[in-house]
C-alpha atoms as a PDB file:
ATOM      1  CA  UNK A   1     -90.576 -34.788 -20.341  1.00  0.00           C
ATOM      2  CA  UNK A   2     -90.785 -35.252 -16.405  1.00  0.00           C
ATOM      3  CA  UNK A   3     -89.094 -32.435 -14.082  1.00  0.00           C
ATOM      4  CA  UNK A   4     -86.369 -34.758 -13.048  1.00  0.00           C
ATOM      5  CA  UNK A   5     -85.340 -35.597 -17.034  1.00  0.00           C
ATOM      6  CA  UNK A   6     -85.812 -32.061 -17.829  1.00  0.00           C
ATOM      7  CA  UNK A   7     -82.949 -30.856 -14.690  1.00  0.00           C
ATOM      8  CA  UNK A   8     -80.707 -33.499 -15.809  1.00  0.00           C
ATOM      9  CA  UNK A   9     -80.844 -32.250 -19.393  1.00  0.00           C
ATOM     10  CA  UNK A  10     -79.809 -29.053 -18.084  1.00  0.00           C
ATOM     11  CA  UNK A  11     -77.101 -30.368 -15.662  1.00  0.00           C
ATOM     12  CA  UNK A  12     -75.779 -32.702 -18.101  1.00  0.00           C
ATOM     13  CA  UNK A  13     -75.570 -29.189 -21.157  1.00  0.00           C
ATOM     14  CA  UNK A  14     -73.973 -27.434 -18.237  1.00  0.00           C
ATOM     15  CA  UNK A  15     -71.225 -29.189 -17.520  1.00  0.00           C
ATOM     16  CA  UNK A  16     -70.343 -29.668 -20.505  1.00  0.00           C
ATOM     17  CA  UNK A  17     -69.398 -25.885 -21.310  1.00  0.00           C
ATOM     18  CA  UNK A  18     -68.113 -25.854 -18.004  1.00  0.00           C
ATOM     19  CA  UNK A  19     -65.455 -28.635 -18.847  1.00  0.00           C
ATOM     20  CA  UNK A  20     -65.196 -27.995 -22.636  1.00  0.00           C
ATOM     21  CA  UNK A  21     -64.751 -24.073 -21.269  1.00  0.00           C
ATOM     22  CA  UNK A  22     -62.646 -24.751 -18.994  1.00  0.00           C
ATOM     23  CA  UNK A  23     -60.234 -26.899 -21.901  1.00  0.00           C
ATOM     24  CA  UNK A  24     -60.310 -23.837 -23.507  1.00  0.00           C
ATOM     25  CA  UNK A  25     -59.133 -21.448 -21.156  1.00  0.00           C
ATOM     26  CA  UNK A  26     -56.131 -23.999 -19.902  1.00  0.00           C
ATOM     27  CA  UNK A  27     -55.001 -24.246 -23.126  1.00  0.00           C
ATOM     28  CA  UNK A  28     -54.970 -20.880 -23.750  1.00  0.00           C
ATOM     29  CA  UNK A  29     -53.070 -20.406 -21.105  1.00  0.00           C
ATOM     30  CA  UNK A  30     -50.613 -22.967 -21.779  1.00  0.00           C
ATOM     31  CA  UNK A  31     -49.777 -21.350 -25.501  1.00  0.00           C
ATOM     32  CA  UNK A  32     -48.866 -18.486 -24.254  1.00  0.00           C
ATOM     33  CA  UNK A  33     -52.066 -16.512 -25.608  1.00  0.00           C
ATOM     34  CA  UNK A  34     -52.735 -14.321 -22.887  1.00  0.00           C
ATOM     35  CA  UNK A  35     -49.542 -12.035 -22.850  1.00  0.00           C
ATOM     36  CA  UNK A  36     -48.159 -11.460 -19.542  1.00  0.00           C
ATOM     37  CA  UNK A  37     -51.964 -10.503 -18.120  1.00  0.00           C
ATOM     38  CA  UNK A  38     -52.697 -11.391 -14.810  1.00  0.00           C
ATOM     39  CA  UNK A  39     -55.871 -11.713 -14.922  1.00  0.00           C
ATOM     40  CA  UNK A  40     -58.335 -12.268 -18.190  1.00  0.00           C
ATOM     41  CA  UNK A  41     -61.799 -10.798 -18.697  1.00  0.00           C
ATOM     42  CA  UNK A  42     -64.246 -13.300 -19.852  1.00  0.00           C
ATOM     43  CA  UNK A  43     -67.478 -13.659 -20.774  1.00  0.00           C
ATOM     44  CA  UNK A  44     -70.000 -16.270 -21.499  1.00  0.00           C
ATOM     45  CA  UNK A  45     -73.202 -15.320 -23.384  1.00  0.00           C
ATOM     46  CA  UNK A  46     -76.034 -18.462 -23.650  1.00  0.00           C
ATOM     47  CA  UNK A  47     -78.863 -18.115 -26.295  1.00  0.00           C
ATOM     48  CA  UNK A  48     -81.458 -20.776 -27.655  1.00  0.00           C
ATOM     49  CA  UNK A  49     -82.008 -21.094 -31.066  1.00  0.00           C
ATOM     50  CA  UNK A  50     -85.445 -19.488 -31.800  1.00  0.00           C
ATOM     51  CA  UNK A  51     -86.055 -18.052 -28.668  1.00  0.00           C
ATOM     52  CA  UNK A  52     -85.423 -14.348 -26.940  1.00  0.00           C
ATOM     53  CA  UNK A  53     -82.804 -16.320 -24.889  1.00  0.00           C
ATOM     54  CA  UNK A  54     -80.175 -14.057 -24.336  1.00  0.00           C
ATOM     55  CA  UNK A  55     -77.716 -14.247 -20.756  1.00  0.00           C
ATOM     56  CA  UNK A  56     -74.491 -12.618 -20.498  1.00  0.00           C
ATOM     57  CA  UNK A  57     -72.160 -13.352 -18.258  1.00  0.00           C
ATOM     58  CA  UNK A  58     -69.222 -11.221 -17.186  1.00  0.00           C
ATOM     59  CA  UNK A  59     -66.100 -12.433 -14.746  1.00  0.00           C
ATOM     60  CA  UNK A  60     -62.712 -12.148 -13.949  1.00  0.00           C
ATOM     61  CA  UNK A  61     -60.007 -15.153 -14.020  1.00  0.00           C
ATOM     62  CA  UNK A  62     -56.760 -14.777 -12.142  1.00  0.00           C
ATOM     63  CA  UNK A  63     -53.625 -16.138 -14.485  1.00  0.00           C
ATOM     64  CA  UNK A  64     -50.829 -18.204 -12.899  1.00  0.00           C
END
């Protein structure tokens, strides 16, 4: 696999937990789930299947 098809394999899996993610959260949000918060904690851990892979990600999203 060439550099250029190996970053686009990567964009292409990244946006699609950014936009299946974001689906997530929106609808969440919509249903009522998040019970008067104002903001929700969140966090976003990525592994690969027999690997060590293991990133966590922490953040913070302000609520309407």
């Amino acid at each position: 696999m060439s550099e250029d098809a190996f970053n686009m394999s990567i964009r292409k899996f990244l946006k699609e937990v950014g936009v299946t993610s974001q689906r997530k959260i929106e609808e969440m949000v919509r249903e009522g789930q998040i019970g008067g918060k104002k903001k929700l904690n969140v966090r976003m851990t990525l592994t690969a299947e027999g690997t060590g892979l293991n990133h966590v990600v922490d953040g913070e999203i302000e609520l309407p």
